[in-house]
C-alpha atoms as a PDB file:
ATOM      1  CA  UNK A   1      40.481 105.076  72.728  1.00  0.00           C
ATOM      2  CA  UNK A   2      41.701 101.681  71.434  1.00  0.00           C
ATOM      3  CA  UNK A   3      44.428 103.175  69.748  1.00  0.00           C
ATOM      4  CA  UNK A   4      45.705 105.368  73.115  1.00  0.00           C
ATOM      5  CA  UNK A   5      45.537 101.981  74.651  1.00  0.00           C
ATOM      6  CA  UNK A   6      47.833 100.521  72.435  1.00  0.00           C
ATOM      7  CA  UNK A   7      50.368 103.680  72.557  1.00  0.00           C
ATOM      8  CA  UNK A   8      50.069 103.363  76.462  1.00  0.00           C
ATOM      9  CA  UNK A   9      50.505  99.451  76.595  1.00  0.00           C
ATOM     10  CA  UNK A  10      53.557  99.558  73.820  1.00  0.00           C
ATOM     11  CA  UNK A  11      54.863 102.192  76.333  1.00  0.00           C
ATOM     12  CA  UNK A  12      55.091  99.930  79.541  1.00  0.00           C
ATOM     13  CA  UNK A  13      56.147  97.115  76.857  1.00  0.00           C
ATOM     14  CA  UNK A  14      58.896  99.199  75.996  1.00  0.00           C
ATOM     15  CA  UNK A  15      59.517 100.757  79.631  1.00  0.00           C
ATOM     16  CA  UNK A  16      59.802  97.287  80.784  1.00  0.00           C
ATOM     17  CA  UNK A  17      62.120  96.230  77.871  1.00  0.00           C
ATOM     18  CA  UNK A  18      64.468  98.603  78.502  1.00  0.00           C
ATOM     19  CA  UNK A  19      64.411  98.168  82.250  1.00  0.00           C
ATOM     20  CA  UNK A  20      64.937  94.648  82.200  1.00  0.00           C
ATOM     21  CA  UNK A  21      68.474  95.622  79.741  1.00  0.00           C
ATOM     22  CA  UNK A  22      69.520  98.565  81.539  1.00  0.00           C
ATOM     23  CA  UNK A  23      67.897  99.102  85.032  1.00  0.00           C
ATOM     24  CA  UNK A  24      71.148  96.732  86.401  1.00  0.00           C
ATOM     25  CA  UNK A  25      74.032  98.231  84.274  1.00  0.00           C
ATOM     26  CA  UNK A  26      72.651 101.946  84.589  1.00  0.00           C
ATOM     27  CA  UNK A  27      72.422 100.507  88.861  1.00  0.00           C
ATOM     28  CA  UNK A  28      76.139  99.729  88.839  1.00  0.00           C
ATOM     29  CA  UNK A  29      77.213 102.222  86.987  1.00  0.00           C
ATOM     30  CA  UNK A  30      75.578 104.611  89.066  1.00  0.00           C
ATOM     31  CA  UNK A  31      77.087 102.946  92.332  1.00  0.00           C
ATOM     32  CA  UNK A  32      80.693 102.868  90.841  1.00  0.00           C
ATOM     33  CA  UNK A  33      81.151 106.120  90.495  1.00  0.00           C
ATOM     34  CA  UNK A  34      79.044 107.085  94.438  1.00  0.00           C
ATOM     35  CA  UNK A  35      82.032 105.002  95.307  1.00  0.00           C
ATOM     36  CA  UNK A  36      84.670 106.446  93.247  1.00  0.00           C
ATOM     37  CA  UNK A  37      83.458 109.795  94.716  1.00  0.00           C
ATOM     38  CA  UNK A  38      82.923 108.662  98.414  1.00  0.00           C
ATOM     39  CA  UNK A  39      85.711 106.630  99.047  1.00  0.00           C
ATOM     40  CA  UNK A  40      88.722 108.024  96.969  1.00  0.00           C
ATOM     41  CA  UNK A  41      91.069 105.010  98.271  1.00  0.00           C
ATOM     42  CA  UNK A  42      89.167 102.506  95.652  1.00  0.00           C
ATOM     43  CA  UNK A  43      90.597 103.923  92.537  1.00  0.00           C
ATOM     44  CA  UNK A  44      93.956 102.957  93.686  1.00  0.00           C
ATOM     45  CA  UNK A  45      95.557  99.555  92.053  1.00  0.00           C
ATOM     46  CA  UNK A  46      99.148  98.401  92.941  1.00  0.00           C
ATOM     47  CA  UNK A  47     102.500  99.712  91.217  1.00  0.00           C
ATOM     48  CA  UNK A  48     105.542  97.864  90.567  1.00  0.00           C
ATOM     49  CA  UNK A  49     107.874  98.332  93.364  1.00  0.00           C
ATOM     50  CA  UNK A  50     110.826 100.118  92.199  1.00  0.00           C
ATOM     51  CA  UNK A  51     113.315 100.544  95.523  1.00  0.00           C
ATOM     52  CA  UNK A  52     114.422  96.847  96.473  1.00  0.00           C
ATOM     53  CA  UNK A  53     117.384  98.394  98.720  1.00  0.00           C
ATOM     54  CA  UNK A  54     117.860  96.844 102.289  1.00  0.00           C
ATOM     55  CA  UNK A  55     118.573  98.751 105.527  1.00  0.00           C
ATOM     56  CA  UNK A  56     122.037  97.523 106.878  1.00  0.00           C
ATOM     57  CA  UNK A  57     121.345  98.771 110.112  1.00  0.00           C
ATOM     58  CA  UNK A  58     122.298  96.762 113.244  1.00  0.00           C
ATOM     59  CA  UNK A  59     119.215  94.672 113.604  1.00  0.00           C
ATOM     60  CA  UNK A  60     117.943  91.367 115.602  1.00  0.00           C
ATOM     61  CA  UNK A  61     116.195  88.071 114.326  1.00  0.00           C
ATOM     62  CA  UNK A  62     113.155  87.424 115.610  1.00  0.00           C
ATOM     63  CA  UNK A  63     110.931  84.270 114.917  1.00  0.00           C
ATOM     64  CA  UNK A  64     107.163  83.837 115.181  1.00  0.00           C
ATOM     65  CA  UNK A  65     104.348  81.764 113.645  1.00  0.00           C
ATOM     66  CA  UNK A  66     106.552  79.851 112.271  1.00  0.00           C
ATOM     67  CA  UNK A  67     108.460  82.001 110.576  1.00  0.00           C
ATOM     68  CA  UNK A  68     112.106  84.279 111.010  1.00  0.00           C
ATOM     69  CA  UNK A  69     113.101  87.434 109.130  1.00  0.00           C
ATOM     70  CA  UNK A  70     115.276  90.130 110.624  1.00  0.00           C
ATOM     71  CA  UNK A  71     114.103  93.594 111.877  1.00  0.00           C
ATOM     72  CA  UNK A  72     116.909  96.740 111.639  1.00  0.00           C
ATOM     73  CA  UNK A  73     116.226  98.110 115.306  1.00  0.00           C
ATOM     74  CA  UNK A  74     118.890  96.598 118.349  1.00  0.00           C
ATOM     75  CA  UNK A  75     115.607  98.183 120.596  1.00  0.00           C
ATOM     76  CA  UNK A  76     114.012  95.808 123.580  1.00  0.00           C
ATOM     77  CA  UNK A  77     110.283  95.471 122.729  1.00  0.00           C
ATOM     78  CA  UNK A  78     107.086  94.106 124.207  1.00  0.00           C
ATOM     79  CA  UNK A  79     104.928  90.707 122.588  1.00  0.00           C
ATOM     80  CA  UNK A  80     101.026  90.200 122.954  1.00  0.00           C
ATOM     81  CA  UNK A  81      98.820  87.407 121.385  1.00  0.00           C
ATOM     82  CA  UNK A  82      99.038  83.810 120.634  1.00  0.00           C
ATOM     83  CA  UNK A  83     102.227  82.304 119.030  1.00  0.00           C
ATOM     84  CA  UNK A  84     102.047  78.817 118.680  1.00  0.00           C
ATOM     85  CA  UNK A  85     105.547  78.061 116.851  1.00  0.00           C
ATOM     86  CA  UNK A  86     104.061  76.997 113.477  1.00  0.00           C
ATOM     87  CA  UNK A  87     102.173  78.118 110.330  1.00  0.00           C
ATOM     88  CA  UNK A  88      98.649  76.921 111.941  1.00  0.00           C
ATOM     89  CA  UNK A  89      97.307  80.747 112.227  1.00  0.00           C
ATOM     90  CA  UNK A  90      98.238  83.362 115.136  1.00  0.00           C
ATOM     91  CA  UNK A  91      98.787  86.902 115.757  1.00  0.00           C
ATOM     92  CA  UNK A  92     101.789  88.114 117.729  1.00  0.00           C
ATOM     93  CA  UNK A  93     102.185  92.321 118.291  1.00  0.00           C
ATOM     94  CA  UNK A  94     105.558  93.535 118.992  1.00  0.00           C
ATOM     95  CA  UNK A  95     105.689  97.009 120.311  1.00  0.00           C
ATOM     96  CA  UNK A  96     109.641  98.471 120.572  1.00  0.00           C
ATOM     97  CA  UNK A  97     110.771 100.853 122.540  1.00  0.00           C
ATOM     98  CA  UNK A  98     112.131 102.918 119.751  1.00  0.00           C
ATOM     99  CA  UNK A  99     108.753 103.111 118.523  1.00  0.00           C
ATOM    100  CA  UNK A 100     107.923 101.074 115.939  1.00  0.00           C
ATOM    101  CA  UNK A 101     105.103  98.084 115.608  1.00  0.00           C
ATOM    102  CA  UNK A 102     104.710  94.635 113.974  1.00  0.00           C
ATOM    103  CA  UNK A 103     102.036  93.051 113.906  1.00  0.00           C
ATOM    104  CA  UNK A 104     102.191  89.393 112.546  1.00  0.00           C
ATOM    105  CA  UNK A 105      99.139  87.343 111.165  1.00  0.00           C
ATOM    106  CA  UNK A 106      99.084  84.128 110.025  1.00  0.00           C
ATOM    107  CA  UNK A 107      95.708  83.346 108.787  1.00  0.00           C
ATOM    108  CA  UNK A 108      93.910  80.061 110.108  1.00  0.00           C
ATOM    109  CA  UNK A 109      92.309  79.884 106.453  1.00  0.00           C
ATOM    110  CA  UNK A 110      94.770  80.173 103.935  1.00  0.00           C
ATOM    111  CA  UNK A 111      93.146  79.474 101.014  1.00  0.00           C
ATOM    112  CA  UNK A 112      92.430  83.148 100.136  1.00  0.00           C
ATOM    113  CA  UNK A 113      89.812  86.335 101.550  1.00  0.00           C
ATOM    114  CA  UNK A 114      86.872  85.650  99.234  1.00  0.00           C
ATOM    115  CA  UNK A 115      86.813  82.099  99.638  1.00  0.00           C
ATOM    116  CA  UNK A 116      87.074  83.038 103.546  1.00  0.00           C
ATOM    117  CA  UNK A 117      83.725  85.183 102.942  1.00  0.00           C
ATOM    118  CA  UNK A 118      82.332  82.371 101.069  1.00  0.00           C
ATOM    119  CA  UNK A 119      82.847  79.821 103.148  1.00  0.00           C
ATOM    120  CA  UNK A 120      82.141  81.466 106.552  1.00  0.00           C
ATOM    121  CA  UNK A 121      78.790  80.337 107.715  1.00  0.00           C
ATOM    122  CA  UNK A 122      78.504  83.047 110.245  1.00  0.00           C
ATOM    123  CA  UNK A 123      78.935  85.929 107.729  1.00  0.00           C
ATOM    124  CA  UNK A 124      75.943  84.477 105.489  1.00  0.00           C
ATOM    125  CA  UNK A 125      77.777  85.355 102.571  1.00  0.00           C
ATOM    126  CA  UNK A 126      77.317  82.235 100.372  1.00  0.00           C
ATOM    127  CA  UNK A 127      75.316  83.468  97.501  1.00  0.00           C
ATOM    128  CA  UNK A 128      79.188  85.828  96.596  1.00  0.00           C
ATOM    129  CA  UNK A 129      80.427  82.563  95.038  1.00  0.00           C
ATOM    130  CA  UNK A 130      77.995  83.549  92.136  1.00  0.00           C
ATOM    131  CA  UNK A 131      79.599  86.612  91.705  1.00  0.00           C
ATOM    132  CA  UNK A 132      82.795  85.482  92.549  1.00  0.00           C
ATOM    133  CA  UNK A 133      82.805  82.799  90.182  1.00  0.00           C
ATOM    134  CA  UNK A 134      86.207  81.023  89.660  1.00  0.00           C
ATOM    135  CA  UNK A 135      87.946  83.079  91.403  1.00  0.00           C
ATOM    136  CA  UNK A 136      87.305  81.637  94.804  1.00  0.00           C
ATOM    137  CA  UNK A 137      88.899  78.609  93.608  1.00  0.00           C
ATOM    138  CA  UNK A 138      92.161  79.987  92.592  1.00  0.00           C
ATOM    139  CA  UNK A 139      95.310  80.906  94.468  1.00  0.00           C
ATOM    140  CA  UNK A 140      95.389  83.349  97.648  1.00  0.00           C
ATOM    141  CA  UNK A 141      97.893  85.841  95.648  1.00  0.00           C
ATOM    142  CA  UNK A 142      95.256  85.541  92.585  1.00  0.00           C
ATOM    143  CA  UNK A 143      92.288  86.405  94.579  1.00  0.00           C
ATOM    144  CA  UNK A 144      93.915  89.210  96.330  1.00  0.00           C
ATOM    145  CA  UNK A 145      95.575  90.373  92.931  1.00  0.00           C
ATOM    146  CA  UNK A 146      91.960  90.497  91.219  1.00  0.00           C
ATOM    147  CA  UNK A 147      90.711  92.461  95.070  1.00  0.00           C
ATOM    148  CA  UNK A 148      93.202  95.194  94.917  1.00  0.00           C
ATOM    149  CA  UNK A 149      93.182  95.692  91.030  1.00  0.00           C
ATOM    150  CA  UNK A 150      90.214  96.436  90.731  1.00  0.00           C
ATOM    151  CA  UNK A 151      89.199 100.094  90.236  1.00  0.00           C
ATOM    152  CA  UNK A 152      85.951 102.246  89.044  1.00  0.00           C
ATOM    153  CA  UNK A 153      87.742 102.677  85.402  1.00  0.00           C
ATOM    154  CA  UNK A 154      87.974  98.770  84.811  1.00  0.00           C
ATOM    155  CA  UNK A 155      83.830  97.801  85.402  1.00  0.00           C
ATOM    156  CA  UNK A 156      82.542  98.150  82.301  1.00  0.00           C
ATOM    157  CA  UNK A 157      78.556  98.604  83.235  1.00  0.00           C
ATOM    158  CA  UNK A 158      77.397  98.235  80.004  1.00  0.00           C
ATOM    159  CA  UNK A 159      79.322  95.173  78.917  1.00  0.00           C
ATOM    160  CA  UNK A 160      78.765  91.434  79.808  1.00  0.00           C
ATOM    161  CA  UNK A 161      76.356  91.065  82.583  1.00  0.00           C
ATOM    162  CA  UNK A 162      78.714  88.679  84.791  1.00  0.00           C
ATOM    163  CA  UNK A 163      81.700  90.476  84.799  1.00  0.00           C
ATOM    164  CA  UNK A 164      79.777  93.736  85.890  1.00  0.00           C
ATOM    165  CA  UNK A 165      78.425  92.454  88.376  1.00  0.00           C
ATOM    166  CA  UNK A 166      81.524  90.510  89.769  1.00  0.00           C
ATOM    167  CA  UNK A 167      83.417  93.618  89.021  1.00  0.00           C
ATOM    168  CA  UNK A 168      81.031  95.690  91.481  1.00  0.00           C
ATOM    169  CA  UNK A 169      80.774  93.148  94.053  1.00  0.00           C
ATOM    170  CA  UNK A 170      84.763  93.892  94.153  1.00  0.00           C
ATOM    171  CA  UNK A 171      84.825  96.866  94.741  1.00  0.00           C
ATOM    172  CA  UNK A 172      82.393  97.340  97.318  1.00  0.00           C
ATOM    173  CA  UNK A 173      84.716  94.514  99.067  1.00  0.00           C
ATOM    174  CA  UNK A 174      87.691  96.631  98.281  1.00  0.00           C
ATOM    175  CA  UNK A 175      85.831  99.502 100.065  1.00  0.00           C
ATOM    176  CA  UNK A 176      85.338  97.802 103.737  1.00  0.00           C
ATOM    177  CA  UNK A 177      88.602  95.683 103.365  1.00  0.00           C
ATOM    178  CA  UNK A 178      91.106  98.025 102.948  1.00  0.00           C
ATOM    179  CA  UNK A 179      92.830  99.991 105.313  1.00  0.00           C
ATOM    180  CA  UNK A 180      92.906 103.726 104.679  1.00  0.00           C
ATOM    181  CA  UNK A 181      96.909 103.985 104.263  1.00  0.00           C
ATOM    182  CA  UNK A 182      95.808 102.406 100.540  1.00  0.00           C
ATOM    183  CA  UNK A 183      95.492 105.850  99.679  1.00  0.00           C
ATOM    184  CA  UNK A 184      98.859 106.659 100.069  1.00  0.00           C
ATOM    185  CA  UNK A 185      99.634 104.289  97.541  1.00  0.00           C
ATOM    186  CA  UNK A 186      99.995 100.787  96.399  1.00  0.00           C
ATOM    187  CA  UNK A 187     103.133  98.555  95.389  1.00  0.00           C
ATOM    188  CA  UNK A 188     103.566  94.694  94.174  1.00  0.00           C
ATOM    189  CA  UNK A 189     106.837  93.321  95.218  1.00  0.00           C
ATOM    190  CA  UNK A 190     108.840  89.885  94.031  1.00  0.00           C
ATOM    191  CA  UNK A 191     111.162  88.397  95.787  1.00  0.00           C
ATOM    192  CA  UNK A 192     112.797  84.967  94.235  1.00  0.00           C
ATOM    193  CA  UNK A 193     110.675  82.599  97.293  1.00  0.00           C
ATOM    194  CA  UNK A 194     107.927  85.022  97.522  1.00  0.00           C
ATOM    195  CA  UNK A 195     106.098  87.684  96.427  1.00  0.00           C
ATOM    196  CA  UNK A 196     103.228  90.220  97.593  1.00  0.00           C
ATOM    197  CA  UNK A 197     101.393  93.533  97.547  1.00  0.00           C
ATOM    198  CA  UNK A 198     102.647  96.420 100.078  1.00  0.00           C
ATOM    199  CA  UNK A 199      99.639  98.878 101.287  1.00  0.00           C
ATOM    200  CA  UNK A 200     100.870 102.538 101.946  1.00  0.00           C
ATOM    201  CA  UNK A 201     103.555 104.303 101.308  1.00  0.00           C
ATOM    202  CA  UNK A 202     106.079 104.535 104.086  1.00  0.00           C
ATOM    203  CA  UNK A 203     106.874 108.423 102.560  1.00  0.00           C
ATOM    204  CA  UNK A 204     103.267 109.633 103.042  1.00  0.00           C
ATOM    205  CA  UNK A 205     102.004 107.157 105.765  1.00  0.00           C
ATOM    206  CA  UNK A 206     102.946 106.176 108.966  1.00  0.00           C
ATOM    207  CA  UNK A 207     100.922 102.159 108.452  1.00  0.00           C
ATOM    208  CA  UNK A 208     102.242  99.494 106.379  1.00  0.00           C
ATOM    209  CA  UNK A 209     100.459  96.685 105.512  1.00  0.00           C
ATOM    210  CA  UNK A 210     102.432  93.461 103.919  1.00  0.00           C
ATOM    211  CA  UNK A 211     101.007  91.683 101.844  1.00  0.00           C
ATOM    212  CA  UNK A 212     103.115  88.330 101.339  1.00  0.00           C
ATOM    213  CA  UNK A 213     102.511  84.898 100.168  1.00  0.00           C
ATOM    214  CA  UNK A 214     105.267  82.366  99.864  1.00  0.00           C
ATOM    215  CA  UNK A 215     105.691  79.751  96.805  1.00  0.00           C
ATOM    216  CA  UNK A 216     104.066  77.181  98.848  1.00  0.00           C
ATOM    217  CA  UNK A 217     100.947  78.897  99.097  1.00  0.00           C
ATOM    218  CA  UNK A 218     101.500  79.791 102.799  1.00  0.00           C
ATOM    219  CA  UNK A 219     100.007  83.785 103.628  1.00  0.00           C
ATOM    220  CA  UNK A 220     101.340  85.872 106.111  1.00  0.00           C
ATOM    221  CA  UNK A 221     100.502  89.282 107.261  1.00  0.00           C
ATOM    222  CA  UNK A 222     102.493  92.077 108.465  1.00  0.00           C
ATOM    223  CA  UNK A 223     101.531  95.288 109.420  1.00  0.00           C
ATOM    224  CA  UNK A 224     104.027  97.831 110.304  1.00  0.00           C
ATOM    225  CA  UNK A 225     103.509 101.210 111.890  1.00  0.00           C
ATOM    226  CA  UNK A 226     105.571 103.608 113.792  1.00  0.00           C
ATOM    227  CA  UNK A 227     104.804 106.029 116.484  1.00  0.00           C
ATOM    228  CA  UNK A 228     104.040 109.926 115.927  1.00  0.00           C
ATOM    229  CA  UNK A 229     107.164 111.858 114.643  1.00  0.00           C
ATOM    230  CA  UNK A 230     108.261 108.460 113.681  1.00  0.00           C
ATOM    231  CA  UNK A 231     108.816 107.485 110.153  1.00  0.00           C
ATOM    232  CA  UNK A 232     109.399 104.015 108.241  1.00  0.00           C
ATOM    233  CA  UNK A 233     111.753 103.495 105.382  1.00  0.00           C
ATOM    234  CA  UNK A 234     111.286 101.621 102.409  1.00  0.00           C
ATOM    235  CA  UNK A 235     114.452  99.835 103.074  1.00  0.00           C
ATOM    236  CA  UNK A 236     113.803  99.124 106.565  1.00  0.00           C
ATOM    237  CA  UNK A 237     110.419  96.893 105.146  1.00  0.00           C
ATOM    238  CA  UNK A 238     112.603  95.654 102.479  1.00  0.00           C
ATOM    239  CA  UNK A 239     114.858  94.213 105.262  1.00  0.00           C
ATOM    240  CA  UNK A 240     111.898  92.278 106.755  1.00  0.00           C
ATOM    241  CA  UNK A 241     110.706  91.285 103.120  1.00  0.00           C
ATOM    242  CA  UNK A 242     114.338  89.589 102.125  1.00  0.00           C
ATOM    243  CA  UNK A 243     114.959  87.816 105.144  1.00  0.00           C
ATOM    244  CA  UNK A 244     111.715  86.466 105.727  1.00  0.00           C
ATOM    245  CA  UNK A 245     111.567  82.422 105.474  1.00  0.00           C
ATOM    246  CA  UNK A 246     109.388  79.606 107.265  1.00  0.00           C
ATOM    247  CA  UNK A 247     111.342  77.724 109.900  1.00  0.00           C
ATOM    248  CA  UNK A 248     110.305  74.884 112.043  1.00  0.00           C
ATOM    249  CA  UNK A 249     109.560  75.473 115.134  1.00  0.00           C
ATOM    250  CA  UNK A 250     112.066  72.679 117.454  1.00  0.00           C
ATOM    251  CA  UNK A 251     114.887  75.001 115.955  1.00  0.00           C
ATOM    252  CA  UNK A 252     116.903  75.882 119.255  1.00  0.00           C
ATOM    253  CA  UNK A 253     117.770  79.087 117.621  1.00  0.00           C
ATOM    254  CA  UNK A 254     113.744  79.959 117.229  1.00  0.00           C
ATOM    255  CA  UNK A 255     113.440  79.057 120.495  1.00  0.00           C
ATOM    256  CA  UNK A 256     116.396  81.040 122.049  1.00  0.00           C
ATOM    257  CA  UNK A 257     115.126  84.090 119.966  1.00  0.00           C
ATOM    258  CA  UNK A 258     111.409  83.860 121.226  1.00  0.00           C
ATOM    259  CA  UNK A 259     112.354  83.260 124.573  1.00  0.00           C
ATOM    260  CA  UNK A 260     115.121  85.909 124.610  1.00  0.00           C
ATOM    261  CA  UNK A 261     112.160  88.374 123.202  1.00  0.00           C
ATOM    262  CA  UNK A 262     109.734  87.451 126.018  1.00  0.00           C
ATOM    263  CA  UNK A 263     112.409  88.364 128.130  1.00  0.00           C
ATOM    264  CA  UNK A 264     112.289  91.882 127.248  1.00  0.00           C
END
């Protein structure tokens, strides 16, 4: 009887053991690959963006947010939102008549999305900065990078504890944040006074979502679509890409273009 005991409490001892090593590693392995199965769009990670040309269609500048790049459609569009001239944080839609849409964000936090989750009271999200670990106090672009590059194949589950875990906590962020066009595909783009990730693939997808953050550390947002039986070019979001700078907003030429555009 004493010696059953013993097998039965050397057991549990060993049950435990092993529980307490692999319970959370055989946990995140197991909920990688639910999501690698469920929602198809995490496995994708940016490619280098090979086609740099530039539409030279006839085009318009337009300024918002404190910022000007060029557009190649001559079409009268629509504005809705809140522009307030400068790089403080906004949203501005413009819908043209020819059928395609910008939308243009300028974050009021720009010091990058997981810090944003961190540091948002009302989210109750506090306890990520564990998981996060430096990362929320690097750059925007770097914090973004490590979002988007993350995939299934890259968590190691059975390696060091910490980086599991952070790696998981990714990619269940990854999961909710993205937009579904990621599927399509996934570029990184450089530009000499900026650089960026592009989300979809204007070939297979009729959203766009630009990625861009300037040398400065400033982050903008620009999501491009176009209407049914419409299609966007890769040149056409290189055009907005290249010409895209900050400008100030007392420029009379910024304010001639804005007020020409809420004209129409």
């Amino acid at each position: 009887m004493l010696c059953a005991f013993g097998r039965v409490a050397a057991l549990l001892l060993l049950l435990t053991v092993l529980f307490n090593l692999l319970g959370p590693p055989i946990g995140i392995l197991l909920m990688t690959r639910w999501e690698a199965k469920k929602i198809p769009l995490v496995k994708v990670t940016p490619q280098l963006l090979t086609d740099y040309s530039v539409s030279d269609a006839p085009g318009r500048t337009l300024s918002y947010l404190g910022y000007s790049f060029e557009v190649p459609w001559t079409t009268t569009f629509k504005t809705k939102g809140s522009e307030n001239g400068s790089i403080k944080g906004g949203i501005m839609e413009l819908k043209f008549d020819s059928g395609q849409t910008l939308v243009v964000v300028a974050p009021a936090d720009q010091s990058g999305l997981l810090s944003e989750l961190v540091q948002d009271k009302s989210m109750h999200m506090e306890s990520l900065s564990l998981a996060f670990g430096d990362l929320i106090h690097r750059s925007a672009y770097d914090q973004y990078s490590a979002l988007l590059n993350i995939s299934p194949s890259t968590i190691r589950a059975f390696g060091p504890r910490r980086e599991a875990i952070r790696g998981e906590t990714l990619l269940t962020i990854k999961a909710i944040a993205f937009p579904a066009s990621l599927e399509s595909g996934a570029f990184a783009f450089q530009f000499p006074d900026k650089r960026g990730f592009q989300i979809g693939d204007p070939r297979k997808s009729r959203s766009i979502d630009l990625k861009i953050f300037d040398l400065n550390g400033h982050v903008l947002e620009i999501v491009c679509g176009a209407a049914r039986g419409k299609n966007l070019t890769q040149p056409e979001l290189n055009r907005i890409l290249k010409t895209l700078h900050p400008v100030s907003s007392d420029s009379p030429a910024v304010q001639a273009v804005s007020a020409k555009a809420l004209r129409n």
